[in-house]
PDB file of N, CA and C in Angstrom:
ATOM      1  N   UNK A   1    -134.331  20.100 -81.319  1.00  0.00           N
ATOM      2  CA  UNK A   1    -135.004  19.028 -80.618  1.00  0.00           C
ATOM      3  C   UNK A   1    -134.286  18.680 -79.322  1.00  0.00           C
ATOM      4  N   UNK A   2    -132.673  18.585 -79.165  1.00  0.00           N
ATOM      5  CA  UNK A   2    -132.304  18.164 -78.188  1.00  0.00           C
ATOM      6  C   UNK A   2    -132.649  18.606 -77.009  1.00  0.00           C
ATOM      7  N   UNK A   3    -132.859  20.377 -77.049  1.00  0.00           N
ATOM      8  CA  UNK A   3    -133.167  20.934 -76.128  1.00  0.00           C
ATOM      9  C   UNK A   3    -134.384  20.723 -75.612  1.00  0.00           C
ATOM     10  N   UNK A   4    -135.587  19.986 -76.274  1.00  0.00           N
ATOM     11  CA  UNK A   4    -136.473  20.073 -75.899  1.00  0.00           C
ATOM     12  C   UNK A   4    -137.028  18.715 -75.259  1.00  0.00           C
ATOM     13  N   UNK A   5    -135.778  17.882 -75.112  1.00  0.00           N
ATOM     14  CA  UNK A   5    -135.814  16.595 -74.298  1.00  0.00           C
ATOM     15  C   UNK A   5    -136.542  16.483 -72.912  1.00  0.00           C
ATOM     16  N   UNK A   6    -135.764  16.886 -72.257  1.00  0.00           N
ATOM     17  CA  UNK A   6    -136.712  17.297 -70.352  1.00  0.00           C
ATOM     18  C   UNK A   6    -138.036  17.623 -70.337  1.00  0.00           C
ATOM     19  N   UNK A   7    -138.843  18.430 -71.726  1.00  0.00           N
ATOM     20  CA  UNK A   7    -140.067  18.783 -72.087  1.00  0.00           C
ATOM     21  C   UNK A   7    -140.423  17.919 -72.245  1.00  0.00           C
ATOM     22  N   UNK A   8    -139.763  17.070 -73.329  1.00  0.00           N
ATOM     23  CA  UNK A   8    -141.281  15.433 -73.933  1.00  0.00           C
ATOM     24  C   UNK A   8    -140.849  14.618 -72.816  1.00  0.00           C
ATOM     25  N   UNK A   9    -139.752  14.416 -71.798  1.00  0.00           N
ATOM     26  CA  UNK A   9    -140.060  13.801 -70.742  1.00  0.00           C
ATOM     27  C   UNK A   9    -140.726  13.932 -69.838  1.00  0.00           C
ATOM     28  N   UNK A  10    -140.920  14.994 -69.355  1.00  0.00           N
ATOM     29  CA  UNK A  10    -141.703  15.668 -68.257  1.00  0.00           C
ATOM     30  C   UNK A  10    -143.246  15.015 -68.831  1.00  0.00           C
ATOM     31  N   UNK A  11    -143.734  15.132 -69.663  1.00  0.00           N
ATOM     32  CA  UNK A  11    -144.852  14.889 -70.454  1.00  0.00           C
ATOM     33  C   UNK A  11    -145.511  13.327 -70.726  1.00  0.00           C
ATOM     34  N   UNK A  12    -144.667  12.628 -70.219  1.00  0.00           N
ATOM     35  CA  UNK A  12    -144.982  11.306 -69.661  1.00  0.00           C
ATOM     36  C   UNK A  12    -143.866  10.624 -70.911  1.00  0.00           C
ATOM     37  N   UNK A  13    -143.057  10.701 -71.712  1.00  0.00           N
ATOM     38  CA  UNK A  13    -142.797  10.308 -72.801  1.00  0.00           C
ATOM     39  C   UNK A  13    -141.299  10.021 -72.828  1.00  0.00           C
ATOM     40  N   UNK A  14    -140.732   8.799 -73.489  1.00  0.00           N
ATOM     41  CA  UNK A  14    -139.296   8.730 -73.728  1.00  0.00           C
ATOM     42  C   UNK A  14    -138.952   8.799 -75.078  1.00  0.00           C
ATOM     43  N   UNK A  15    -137.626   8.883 -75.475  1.00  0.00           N
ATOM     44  CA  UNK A  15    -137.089   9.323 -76.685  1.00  0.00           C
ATOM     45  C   UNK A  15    -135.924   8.275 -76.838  1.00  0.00           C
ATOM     46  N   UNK A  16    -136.324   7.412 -78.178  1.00  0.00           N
ATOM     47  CA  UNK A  16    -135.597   6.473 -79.022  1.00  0.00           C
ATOM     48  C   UNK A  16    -135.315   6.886 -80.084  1.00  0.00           C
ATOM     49  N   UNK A  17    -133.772   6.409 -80.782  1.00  0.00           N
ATOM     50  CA  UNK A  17    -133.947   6.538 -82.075  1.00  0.00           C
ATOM     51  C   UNK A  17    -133.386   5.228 -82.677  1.00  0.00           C
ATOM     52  N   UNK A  18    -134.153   5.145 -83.627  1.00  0.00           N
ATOM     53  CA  UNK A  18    -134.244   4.163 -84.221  1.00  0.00           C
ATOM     54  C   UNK A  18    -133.877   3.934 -85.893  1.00  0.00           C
ATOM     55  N   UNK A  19    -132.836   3.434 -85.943  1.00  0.00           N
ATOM     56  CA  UNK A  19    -131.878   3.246 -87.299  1.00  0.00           C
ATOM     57  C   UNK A  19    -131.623   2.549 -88.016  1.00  0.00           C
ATOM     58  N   UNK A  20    -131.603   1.632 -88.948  1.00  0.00           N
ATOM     59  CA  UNK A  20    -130.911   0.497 -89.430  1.00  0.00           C
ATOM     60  C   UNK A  20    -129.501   0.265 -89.604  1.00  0.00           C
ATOM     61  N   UNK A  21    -128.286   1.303 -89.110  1.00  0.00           N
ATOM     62  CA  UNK A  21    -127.140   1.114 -88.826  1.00  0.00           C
ATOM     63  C   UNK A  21    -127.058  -0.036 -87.828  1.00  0.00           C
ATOM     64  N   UNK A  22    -125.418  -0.365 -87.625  1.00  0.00           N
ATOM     65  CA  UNK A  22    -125.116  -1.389 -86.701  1.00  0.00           C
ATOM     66  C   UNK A  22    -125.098  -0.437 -85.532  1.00  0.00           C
ATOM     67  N   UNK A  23    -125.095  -1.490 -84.479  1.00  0.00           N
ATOM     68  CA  UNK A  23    -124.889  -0.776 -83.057  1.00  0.00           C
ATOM     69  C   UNK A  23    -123.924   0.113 -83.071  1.00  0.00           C
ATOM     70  N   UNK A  24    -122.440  -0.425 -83.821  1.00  0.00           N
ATOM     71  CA  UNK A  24    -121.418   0.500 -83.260  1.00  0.00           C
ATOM     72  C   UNK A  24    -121.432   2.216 -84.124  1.00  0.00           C
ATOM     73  N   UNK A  25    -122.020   2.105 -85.706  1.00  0.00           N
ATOM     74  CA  UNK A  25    -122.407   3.415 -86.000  1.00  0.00           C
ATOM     75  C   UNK A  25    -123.653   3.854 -84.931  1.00  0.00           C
ATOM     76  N   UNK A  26    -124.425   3.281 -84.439  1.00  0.00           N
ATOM     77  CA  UNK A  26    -125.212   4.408 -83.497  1.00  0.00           C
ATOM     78  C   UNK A  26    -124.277   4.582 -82.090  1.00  0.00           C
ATOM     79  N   UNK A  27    -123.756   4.262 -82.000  1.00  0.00           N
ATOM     80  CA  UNK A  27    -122.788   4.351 -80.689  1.00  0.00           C
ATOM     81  C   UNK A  27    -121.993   5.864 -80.944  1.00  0.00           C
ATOM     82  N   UNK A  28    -121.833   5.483 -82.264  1.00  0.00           N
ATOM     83  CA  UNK A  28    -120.649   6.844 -82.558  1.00  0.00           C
ATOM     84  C   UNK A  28    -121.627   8.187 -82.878  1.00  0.00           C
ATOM     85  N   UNK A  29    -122.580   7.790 -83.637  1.00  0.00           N
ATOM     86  CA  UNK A  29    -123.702   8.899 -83.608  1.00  0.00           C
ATOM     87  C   UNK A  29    -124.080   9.682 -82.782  1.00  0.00           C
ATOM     88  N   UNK A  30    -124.390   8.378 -81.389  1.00  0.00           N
ATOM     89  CA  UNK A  30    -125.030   9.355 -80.058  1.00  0.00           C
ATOM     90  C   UNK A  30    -123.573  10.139 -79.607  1.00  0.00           C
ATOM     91  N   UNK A  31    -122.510   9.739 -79.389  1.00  0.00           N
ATOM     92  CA  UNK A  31    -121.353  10.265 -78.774  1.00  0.00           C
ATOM     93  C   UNK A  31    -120.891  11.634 -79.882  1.00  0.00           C
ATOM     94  N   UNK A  32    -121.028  11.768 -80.831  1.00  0.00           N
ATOM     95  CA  UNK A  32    -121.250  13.016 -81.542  1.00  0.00           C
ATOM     96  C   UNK A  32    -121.838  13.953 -81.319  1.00  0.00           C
ATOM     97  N   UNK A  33    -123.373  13.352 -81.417  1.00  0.00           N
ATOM     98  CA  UNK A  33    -124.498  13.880 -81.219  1.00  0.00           C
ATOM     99  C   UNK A  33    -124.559  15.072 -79.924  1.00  0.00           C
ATOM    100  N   UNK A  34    -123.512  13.718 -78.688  1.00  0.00           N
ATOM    101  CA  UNK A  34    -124.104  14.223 -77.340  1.00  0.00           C
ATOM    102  C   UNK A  34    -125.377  14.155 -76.361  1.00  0.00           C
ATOM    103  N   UNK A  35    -125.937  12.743 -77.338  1.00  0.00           N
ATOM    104  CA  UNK A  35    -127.428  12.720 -76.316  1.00  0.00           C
ATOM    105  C   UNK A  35    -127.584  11.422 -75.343  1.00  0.00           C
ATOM    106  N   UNK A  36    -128.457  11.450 -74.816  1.00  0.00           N
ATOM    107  CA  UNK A  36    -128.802  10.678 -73.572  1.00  0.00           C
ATOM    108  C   UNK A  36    -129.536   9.385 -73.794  1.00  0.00           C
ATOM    109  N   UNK A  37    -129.935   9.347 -75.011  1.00  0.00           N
ATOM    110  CA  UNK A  37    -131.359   8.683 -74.761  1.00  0.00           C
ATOM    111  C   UNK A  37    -131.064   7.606 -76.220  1.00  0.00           C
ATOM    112  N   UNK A  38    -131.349   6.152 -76.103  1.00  0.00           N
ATOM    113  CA  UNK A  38    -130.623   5.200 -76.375  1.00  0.00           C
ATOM    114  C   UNK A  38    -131.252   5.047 -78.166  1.00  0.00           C
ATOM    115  N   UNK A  39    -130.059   4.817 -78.693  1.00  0.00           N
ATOM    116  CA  UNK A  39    -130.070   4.502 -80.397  1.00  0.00           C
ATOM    117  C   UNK A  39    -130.479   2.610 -80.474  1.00  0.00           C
ATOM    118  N   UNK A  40    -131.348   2.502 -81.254  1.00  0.00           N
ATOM    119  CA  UNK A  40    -131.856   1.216 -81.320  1.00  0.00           C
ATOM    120  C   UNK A  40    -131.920   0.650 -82.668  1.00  0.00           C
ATOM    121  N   UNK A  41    -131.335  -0.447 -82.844  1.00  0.00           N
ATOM    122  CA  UNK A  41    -131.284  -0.682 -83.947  1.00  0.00           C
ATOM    123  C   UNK A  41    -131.954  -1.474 -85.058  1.00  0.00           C
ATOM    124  N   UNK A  42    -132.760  -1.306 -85.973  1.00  0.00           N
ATOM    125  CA  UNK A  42    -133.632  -1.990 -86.587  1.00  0.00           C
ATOM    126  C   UNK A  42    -133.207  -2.505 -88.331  1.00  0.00           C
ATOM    127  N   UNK A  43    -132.209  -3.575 -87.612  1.00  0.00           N
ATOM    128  CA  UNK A  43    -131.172  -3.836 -88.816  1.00  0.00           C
ATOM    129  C   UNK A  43    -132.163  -4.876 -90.197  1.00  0.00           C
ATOM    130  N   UNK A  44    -133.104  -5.521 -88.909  1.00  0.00           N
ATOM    131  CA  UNK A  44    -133.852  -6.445 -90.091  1.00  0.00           C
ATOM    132  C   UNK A  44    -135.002  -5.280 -90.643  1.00  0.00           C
ATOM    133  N   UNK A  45    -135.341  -4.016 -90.045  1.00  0.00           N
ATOM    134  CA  UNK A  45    -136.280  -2.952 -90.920  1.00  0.00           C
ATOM    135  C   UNK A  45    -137.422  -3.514 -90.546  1.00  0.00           C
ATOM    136  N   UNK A  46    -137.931  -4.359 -89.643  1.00  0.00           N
ATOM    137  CA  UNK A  46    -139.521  -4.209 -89.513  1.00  0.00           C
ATOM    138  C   UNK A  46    -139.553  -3.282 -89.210  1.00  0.00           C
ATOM    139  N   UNK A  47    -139.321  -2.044 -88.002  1.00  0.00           N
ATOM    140  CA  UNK A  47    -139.826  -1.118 -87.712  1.00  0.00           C
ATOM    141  C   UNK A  47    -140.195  -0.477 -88.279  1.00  0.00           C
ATOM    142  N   UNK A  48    -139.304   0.038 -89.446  1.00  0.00           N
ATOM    143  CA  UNK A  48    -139.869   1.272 -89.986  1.00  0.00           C
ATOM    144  C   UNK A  48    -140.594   0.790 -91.124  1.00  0.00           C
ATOM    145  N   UNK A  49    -140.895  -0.209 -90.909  1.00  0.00           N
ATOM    146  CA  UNK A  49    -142.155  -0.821 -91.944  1.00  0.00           C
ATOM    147  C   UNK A  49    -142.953  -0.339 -91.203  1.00  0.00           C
ATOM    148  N   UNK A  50    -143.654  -1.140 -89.881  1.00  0.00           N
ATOM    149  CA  UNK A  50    -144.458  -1.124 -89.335  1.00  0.00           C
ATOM    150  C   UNK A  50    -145.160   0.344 -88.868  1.00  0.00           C
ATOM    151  N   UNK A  51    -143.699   1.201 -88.531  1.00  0.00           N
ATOM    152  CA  UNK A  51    -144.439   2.303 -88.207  1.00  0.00           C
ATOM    153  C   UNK A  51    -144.188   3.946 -89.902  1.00  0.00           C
ATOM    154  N   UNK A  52    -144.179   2.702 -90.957  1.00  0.00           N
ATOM    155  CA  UNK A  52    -144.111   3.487 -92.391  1.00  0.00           C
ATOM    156  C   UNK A  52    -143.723   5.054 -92.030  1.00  0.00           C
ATOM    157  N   UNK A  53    -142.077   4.783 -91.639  1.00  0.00           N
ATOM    158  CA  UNK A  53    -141.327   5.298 -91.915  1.00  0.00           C
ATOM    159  C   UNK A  53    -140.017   5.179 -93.022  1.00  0.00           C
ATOM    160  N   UNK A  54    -140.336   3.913 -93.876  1.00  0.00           N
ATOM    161  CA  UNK A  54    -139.482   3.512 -94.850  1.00  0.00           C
ATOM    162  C   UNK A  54    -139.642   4.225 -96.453  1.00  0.00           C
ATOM    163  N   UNK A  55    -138.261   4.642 -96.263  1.00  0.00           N
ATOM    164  CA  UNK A  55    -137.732   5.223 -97.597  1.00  0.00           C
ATOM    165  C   UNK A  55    -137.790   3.945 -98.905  1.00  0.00           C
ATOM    166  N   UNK A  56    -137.931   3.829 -99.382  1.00  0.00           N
ATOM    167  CA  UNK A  56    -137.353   2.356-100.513  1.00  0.00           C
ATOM    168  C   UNK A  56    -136.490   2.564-100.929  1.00  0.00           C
ATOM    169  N   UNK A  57    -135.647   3.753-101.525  1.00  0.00           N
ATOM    170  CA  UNK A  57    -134.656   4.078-101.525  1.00  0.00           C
ATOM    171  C   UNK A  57    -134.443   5.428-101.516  1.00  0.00           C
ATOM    172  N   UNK A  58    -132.670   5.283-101.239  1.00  0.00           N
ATOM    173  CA  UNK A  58    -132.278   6.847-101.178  1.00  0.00           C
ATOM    174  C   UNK A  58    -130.641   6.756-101.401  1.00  0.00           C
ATOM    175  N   UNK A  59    -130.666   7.531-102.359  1.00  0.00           N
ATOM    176  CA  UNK A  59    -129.009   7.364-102.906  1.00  0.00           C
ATOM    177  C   UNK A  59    -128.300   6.251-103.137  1.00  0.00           C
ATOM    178  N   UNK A  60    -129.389   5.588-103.650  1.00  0.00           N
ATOM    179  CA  UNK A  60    -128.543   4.592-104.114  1.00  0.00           C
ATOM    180  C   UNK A  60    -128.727   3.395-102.678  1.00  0.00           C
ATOM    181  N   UNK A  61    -129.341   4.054-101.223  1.00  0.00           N
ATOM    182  CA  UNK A  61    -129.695   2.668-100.698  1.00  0.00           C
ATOM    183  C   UNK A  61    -130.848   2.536-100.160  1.00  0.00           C
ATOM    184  N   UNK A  62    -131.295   1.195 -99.986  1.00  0.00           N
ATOM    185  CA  UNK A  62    -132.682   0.657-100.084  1.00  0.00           C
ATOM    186  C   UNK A  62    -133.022   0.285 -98.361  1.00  0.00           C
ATOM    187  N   UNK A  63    -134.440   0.423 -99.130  1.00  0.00           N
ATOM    188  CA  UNK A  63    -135.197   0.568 -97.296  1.00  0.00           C
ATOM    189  C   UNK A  63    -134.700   0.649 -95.975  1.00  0.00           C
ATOM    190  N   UNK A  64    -134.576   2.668 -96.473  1.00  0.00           N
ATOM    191  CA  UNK A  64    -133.654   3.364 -95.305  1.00  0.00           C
ATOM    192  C   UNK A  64    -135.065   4.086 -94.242  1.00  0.00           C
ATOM    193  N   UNK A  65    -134.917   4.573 -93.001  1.00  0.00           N
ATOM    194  CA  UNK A  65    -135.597   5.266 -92.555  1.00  0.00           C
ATOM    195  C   UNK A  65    -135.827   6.439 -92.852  1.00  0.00           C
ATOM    196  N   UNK A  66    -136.868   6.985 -92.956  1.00  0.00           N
ATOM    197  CA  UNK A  66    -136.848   8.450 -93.365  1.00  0.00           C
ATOM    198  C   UNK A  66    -136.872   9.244 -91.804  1.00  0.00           C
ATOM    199  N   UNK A  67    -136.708  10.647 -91.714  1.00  0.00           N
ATOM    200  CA  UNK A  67    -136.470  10.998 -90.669  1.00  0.00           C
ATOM    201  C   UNK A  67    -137.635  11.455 -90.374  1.00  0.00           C
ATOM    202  N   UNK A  68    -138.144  11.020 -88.772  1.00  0.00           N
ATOM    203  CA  UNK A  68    -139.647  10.816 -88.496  1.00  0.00           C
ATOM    204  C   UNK A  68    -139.908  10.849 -87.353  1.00  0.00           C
ATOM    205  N   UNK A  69    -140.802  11.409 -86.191  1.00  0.00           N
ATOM    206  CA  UNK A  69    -141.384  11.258 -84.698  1.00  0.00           C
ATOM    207  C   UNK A  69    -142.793  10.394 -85.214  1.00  0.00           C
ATOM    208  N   UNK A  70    -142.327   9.589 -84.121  1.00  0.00           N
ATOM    209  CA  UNK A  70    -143.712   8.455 -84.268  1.00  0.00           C
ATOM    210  C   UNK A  70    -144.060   8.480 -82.746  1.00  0.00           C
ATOM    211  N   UNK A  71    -145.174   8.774 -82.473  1.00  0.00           N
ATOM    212  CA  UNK A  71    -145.560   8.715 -80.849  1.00  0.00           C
ATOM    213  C   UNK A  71    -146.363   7.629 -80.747  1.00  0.00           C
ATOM    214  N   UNK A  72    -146.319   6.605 -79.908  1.00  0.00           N
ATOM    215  CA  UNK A  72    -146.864   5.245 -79.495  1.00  0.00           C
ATOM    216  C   UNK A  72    -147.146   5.415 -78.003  1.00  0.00           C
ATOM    217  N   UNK A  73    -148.482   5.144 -77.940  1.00  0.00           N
ATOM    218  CA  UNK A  73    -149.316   5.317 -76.758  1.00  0.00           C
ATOM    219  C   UNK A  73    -148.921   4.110 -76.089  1.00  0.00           C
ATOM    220  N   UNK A  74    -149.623   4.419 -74.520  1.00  0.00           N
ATOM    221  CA  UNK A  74    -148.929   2.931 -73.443  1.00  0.00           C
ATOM    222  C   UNK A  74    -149.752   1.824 -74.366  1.00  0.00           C
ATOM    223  N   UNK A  75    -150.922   1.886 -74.935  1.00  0.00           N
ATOM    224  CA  UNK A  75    -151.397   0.672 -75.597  1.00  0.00           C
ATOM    225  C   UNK A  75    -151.168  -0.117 -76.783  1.00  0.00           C
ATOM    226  N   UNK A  76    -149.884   1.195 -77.574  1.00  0.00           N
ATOM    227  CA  UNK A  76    -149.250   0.680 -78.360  1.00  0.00           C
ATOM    228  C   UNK A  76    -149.719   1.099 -79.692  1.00  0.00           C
ATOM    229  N   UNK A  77    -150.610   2.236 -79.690  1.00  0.00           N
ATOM    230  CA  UNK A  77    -151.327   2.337 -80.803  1.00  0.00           C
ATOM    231  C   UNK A  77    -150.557   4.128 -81.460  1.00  0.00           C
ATOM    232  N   UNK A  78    -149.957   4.066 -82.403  1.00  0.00           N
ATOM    233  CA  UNK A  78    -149.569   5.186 -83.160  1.00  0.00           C
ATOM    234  C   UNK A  78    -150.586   6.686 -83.142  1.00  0.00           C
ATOM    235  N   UNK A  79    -150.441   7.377 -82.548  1.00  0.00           N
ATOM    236  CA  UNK A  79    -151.054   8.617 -82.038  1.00  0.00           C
ATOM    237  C   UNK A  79    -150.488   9.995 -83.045  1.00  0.00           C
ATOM    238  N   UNK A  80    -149.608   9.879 -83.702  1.00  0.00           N
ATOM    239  CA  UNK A  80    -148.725  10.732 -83.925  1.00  0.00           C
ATOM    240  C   UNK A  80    -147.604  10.362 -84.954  1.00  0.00           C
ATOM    241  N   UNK A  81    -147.510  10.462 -86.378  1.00  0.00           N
ATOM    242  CA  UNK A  81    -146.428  10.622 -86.976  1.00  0.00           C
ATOM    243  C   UNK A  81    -146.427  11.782 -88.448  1.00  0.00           C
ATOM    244  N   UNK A  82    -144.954  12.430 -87.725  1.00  0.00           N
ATOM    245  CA  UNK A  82    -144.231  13.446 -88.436  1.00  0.00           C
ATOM    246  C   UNK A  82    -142.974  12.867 -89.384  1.00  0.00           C
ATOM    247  N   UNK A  83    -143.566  12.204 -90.674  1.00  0.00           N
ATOM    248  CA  UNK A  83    -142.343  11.877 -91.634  1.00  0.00           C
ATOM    249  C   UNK A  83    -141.871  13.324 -92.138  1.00  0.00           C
ATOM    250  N   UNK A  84    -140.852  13.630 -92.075  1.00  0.00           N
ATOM    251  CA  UNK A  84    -140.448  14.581 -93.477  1.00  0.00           C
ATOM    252  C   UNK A  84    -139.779  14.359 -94.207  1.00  0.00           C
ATOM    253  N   UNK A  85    -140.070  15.337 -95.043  1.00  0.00           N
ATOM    254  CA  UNK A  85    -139.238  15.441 -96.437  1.00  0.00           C
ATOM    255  C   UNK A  85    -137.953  15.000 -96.692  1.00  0.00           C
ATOM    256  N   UNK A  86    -137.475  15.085 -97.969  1.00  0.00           N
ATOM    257  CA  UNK A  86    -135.825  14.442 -97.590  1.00  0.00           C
ATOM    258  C   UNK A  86    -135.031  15.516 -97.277  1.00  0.00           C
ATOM    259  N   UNK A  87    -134.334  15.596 -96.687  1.00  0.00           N
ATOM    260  CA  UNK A  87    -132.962  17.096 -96.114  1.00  0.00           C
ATOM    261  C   UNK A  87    -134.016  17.883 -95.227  1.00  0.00           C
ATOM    262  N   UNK A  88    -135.069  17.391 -94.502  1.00  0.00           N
ATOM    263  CA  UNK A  88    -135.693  18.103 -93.570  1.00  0.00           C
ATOM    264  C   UNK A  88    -135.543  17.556 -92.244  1.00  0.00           C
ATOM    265  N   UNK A  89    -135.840  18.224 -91.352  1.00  0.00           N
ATOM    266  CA  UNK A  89    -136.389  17.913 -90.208  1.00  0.00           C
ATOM    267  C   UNK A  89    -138.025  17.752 -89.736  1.00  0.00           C
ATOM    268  N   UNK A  90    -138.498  16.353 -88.949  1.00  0.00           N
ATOM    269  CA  UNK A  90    -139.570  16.535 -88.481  1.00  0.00           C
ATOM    270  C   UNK A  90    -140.125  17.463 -87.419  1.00  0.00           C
ATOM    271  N   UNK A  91    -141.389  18.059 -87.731  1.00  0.00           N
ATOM    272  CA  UNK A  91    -141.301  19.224 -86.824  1.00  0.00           C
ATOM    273  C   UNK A  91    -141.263  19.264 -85.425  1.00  0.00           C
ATOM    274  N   UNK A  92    -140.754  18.836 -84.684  1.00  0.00           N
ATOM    275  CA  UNK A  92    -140.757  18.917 -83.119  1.00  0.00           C
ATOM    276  C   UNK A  92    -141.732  19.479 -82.368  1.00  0.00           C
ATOM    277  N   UNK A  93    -141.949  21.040 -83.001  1.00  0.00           N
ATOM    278  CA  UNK A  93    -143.172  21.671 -82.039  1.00  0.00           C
ATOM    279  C   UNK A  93    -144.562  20.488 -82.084  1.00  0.00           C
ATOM    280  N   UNK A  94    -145.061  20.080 -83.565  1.00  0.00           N
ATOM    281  CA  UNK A  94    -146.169  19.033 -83.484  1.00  0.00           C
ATOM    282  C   UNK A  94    -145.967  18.444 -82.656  1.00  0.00           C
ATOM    283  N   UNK A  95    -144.491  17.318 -82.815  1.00  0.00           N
ATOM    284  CA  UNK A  95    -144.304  16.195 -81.340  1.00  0.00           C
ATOM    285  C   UNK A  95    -144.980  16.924 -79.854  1.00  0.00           C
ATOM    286  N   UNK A  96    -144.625  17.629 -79.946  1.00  0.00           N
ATOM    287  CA  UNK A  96    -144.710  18.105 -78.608  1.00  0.00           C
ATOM    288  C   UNK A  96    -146.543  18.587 -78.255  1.00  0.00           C
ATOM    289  N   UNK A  97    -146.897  19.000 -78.960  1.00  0.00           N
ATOM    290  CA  UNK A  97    -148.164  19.558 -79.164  1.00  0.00           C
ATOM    291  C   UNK A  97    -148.967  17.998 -79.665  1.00  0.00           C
ATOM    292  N   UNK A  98    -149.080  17.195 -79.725  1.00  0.00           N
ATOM    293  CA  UNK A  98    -149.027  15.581 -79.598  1.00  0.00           C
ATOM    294  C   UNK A  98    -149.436  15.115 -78.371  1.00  0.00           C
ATOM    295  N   UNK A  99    -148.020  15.343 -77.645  1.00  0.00           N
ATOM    296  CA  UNK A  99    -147.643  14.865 -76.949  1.00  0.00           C
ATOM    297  C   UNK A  99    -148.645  15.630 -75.297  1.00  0.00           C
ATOM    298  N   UNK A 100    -148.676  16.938 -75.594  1.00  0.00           N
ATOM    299  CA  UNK A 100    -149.263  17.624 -74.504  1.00  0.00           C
ATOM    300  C   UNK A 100    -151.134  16.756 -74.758  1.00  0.00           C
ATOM    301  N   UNK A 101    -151.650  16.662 -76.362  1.00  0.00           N
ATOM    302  CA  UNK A 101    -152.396  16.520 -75.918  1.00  0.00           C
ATOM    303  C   UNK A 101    -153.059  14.870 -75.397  1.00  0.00           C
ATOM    304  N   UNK A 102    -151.914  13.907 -75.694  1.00  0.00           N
ATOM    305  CA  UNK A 102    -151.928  12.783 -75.217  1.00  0.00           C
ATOM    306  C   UNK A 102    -152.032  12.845 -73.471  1.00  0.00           C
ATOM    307  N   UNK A 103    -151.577  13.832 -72.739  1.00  0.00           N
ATOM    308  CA  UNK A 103    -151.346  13.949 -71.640  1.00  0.00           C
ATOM    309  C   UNK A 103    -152.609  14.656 -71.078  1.00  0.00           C
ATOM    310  N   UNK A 104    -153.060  15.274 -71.641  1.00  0.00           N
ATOM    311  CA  UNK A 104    -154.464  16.210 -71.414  1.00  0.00           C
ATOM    312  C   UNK A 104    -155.064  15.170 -71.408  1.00  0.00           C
ATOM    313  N   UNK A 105    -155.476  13.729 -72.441  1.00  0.00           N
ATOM    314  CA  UNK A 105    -156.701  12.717 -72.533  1.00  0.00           C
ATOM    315  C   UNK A 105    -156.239  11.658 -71.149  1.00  0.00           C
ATOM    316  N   UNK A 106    -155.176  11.879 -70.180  1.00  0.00           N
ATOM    317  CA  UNK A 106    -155.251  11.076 -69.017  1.00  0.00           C
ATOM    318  C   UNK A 106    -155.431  11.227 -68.046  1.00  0.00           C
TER     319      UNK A 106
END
């Protein structure tokens, strides 16, 4: 996915991630990670209510995010979500193929 950053930007689109860690574990995440593009934190969990990406539990902890691309149009309306599995990755090529055709309808 990282590599394919400059692509979903070019494409009218920015890239959040969004966690229920504290700021300073996403701080250390992105600086691991190596990426650009800002970790946000959703400690009270509406988000991933709202955009039902919530685990209820997992190992023992409760209403975690599952790992997920959620694409939200300028009007705010969910266009696009890739939950996966647990120990997976969401598929990126979809995001992107999403994303091209969100850009085709403008």
């Amino acid at each position: 996915m990282w590599g394919r950053i400059e692509e979903i930007r070019a494409l009218g689109a920015e890239v959040y991630a969004i966690s229920c860690d504290s700021h300073f574990a996403q701080a250390a995440w992105a600086r691991e990670l190596g990426v650009d593009f800002p970790f946000l934190s959703d400690w009270s969990r509406e988000v991933i209510a709202a955009y039902d990406v919530k685990l209820d539990e997992l190992a023992g902890y409760r209403e975690v995010p599952a790992r997920a691309f959620v694409i939200v149009d300028r009007d705010g309306t969910i266009v696009h979500r890739d939950r996966a599995p647990l120990r997976a990755l969401p598929d990126v090529n979809a995001a992107v193929a999403a994303l091209r055709s969100l850009a085709a309808r403008s």
